[in-house]
N, C-alpha and C. Protein backbone atom coordinates (compact mmCIF):
# COMPACT_ATOMS: atom_id res chain seq x y z
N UNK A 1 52.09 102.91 -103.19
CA UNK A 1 53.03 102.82 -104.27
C UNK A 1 52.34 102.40 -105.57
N UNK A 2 50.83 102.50 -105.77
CA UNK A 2 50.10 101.95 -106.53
C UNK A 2 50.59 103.17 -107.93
N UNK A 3 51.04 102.64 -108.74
CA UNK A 3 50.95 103.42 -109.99
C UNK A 3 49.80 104.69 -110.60
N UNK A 4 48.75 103.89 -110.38
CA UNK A 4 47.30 104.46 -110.66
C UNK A 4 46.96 104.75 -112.44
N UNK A 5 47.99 103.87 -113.37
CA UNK A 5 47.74 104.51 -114.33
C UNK A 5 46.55 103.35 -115.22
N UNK A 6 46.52 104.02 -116.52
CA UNK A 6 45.32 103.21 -117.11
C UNK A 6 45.38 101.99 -117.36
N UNK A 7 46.75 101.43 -117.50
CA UNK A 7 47.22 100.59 -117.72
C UNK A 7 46.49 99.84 -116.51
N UNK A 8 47.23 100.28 -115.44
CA UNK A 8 46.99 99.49 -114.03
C UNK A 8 45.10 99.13 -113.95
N UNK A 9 44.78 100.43 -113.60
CA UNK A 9 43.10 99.99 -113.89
C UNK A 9 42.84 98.68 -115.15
N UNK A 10 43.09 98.93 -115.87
CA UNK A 10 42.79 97.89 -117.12
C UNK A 10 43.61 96.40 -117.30
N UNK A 11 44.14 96.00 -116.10
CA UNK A 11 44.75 94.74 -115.51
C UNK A 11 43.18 94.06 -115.16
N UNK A 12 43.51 92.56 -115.71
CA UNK A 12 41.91 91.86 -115.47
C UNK A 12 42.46 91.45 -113.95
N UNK A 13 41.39 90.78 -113.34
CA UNK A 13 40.98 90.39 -112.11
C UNK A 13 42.64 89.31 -111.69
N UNK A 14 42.69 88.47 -112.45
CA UNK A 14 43.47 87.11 -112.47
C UNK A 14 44.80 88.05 -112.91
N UNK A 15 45.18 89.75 -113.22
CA UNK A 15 46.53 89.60 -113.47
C UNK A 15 47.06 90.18 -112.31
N UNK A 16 45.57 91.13 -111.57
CA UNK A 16 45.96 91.62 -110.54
C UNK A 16 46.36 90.92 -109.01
N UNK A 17 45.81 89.55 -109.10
CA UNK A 17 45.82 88.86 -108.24
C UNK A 17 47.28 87.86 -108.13
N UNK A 18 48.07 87.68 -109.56
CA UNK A 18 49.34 87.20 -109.75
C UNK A 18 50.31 88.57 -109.15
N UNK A 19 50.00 89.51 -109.68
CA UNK A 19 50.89 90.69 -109.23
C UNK A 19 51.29 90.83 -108.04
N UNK A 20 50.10 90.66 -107.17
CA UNK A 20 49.61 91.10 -105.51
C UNK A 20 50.86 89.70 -104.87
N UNK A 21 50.39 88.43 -106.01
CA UNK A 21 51.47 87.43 -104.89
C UNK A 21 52.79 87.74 -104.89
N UNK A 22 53.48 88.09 -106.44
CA UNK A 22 54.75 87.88 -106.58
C UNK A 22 54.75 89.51 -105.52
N UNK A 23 54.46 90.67 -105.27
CA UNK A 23 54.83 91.54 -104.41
C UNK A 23 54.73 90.38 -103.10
N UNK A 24 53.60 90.13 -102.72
CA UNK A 24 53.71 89.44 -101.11
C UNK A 24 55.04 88.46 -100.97
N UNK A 25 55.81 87.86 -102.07
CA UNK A 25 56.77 86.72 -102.40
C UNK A 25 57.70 87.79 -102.06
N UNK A 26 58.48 88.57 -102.93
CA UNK A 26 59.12 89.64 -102.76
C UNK A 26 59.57 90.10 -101.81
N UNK A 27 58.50 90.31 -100.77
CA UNK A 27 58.43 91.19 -99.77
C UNK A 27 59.00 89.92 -98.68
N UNK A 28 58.57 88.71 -98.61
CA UNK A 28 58.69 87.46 -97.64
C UNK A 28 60.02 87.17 -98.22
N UNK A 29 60.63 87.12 -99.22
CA UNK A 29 61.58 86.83 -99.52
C UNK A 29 62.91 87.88 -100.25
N UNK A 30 62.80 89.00 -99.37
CA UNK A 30 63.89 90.32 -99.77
C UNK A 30 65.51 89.67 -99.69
N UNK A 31 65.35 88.80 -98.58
CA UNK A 31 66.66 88.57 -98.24
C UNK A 31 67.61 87.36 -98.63
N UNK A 32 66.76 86.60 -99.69
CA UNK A 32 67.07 85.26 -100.10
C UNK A 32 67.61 85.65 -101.88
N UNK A 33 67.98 84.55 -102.56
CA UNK A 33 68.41 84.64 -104.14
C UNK A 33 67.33 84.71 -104.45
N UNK A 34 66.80 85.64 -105.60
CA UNK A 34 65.59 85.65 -105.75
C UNK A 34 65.25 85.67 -107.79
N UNK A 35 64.98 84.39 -108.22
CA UNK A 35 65.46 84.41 -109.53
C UNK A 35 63.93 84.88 -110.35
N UNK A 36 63.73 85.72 -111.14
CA UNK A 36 62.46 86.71 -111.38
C UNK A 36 61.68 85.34 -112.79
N UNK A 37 62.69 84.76 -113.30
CA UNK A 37 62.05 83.60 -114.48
C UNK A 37 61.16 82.61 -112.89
N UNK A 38 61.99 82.35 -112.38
CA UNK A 38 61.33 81.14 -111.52
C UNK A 38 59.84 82.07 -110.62
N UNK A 39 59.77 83.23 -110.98
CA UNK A 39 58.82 83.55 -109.82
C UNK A 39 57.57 83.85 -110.77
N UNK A 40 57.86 84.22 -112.09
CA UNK A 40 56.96 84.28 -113.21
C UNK A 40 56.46 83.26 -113.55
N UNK A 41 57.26 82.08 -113.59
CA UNK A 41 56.65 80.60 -113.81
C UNK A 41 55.79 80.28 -112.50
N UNK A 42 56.44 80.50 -111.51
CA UNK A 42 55.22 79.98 -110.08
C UNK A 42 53.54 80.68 -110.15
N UNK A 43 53.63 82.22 -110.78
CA UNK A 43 52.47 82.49 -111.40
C UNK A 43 51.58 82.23 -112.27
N UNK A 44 52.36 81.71 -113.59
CA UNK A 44 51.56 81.05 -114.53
C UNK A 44 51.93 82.54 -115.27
N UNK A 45 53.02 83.42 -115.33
CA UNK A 45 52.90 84.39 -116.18
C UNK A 45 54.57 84.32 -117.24
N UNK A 46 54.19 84.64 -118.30
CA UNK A 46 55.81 84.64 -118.80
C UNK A 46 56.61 86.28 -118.05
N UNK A 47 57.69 85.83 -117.88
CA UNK A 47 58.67 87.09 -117.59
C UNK A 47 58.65 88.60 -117.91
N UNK A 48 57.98 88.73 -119.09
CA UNK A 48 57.84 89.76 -119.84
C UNK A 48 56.57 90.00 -119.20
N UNK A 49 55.55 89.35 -119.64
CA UNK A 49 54.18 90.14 -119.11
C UNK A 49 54.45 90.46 -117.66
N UNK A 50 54.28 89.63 -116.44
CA UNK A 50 55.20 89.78 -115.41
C UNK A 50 55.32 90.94 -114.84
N UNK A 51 56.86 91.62 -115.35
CA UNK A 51 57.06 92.96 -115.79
C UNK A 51 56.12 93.73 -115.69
N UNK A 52 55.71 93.92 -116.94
CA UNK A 52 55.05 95.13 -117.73
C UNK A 52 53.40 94.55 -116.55
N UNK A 53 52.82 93.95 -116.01
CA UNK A 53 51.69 94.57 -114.75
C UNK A 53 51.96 94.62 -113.96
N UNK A 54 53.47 94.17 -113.28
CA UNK A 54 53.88 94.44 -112.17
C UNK A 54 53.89 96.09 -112.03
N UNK A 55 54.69 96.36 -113.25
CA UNK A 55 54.92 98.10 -113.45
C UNK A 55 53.76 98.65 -113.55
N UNK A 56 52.86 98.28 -114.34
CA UNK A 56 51.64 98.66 -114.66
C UNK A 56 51.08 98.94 -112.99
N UNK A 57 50.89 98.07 -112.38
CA UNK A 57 50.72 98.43 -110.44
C UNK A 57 51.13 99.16 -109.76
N UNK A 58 52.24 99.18 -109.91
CA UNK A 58 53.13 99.79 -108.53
C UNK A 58 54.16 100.31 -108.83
N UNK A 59 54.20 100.20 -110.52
CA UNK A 59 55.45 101.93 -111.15
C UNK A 59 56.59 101.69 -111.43
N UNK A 60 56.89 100.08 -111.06
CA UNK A 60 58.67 100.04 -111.10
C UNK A 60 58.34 98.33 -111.50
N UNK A 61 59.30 97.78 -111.89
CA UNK A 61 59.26 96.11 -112.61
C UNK A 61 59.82 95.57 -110.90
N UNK A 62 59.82 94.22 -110.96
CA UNK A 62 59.47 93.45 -109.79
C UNK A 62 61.34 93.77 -109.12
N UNK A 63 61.92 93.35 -110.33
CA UNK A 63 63.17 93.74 -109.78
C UNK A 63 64.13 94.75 -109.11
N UNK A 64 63.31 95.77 -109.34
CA UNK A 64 63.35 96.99 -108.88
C UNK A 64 62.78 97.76 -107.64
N UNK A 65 61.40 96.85 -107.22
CA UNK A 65 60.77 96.79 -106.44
C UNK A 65 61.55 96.35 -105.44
N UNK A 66 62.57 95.01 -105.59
CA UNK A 66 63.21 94.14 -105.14
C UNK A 66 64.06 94.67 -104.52
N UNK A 67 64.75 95.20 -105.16
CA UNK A 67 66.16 96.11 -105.01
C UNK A 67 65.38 97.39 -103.83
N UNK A 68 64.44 98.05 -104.00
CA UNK A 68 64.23 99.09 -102.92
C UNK A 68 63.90 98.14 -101.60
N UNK A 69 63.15 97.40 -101.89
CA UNK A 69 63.06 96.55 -100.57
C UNK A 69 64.65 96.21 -100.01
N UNK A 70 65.44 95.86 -100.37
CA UNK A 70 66.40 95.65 -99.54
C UNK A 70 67.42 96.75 -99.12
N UNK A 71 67.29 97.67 -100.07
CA UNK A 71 68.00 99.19 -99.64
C UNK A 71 67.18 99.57 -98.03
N UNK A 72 65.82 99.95 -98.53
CA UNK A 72 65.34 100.32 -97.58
C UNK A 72 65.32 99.24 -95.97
N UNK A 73 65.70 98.02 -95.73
CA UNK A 73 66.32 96.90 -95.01
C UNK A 73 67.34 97.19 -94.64
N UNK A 74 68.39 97.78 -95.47
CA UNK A 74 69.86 97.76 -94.96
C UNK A 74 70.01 98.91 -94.62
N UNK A 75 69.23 100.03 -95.23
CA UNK A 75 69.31 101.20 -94.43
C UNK A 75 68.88 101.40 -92.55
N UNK A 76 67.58 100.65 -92.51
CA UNK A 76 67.77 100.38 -91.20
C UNK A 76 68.26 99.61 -90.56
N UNK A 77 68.81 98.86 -90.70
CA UNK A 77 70.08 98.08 -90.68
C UNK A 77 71.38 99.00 -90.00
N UNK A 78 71.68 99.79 -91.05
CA UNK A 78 73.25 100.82 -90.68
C UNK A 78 72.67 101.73 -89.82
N UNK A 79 71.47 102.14 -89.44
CA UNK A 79 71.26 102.96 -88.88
C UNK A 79 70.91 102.73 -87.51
N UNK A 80 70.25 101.28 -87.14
CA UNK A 80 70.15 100.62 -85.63
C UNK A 80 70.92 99.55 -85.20
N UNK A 81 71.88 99.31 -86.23
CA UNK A 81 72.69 97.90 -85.73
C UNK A 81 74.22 98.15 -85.38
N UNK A 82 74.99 97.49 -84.94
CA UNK A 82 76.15 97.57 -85.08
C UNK A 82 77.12 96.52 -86.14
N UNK A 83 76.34 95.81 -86.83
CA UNK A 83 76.97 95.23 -87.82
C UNK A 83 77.98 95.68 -88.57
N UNK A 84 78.32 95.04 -88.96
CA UNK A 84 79.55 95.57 -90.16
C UNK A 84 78.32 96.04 -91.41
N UNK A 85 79.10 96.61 -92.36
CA UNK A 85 78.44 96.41 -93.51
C UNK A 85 78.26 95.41 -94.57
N UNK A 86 79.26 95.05 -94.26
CA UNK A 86 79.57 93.77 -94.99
C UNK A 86 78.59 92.56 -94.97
N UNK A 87 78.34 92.79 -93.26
CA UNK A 87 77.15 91.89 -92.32
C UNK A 87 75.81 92.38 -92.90
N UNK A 88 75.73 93.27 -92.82
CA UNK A 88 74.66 93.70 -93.44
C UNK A 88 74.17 93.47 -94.16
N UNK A 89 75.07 94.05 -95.78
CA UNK A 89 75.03 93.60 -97.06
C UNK A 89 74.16 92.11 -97.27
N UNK A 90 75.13 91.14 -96.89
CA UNK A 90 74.21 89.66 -96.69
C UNK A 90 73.33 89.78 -96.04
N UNK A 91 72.76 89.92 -95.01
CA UNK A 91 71.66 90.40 -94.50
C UNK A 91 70.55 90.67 -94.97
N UNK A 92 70.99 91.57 -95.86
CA UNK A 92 69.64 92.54 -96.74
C UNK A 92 69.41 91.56 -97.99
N UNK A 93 70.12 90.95 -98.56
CA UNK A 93 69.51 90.01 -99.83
C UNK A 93 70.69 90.20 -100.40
N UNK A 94 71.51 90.94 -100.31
CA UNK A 94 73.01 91.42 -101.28
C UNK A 94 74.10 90.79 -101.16
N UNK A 95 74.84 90.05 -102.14
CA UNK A 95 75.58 88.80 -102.35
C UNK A 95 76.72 89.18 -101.87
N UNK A 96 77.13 90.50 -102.28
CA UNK A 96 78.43 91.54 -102.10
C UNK A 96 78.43 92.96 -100.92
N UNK A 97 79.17 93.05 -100.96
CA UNK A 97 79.18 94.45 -99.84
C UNK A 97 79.68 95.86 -101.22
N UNK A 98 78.81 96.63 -100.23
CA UNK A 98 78.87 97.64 -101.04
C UNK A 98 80.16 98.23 -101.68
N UNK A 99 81.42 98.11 -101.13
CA UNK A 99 82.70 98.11 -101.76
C UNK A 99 83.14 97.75 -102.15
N UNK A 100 82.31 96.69 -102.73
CA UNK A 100 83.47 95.72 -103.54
C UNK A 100 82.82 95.35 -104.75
N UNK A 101 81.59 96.63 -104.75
CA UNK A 101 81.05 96.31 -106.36
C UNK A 101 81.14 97.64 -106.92
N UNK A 102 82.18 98.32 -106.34
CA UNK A 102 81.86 99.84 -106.37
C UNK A 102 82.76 99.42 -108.35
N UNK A 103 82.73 99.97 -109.05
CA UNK A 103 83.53 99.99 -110.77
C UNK A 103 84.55 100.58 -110.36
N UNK A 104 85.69 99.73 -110.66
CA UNK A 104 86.97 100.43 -111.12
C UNK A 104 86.71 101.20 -112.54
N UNK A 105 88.16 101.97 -111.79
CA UNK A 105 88.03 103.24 -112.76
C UNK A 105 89.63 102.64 -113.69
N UNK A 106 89.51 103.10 -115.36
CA UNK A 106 89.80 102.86 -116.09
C UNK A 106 91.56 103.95 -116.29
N UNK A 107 92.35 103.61 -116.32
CA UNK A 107 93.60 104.76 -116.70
C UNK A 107 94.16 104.52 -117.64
């Protein structure tokens, strides 16, 4: 999922090595509240930079990264469990079940 772009190559030693944790954090922690200021500060990086080498790595910002990690969780999830979805939903890192964040529609 490595990006490969110039950007990414041109990450110094010390930004690639903050990047690599908050993914390993991420990944250990898909299923918990996961607040992206508090995980930038545990690096020593502000929020913004953060971001922009996380993306610079691996193509997508941490939060986003975040979010496929737990899709891809709950998908196998609905597909080998008998849970509810609902069960699930919490399960996977997701506060809500998928129906009940669906947008009302406006008349």
């Amino acid at each position: 999922m490595l990006a490969g772009s110039r950007e990414a190559r041109a990450l110094s030693p010390h930004a690639r090595a903050r990047v690599e944790e908050v993914r390993a954090y991420l990944e250990a922690s898909m299923t918990r509240d996961v607040d992206m200021v508090s995980v930038a500060r545990q690096v020593a990086l502000s929020p913004f930079y953060l971001t922009r080498v996380f993306k610079a790595q691996y193509g997508v910002p941490p939060y986003r990264y975040l979010i496929r990690l737990r899709i891809d969780h709950t998908t196998g999830l609905l597909r080998d469990s008998a849970l509810t979805v609902t069960q699930i939903c919490h399960r996977a890192g997701f506060n809500t079940s998928l129906t009940s964040s669906r947008p009302s529609v406006a008349t």
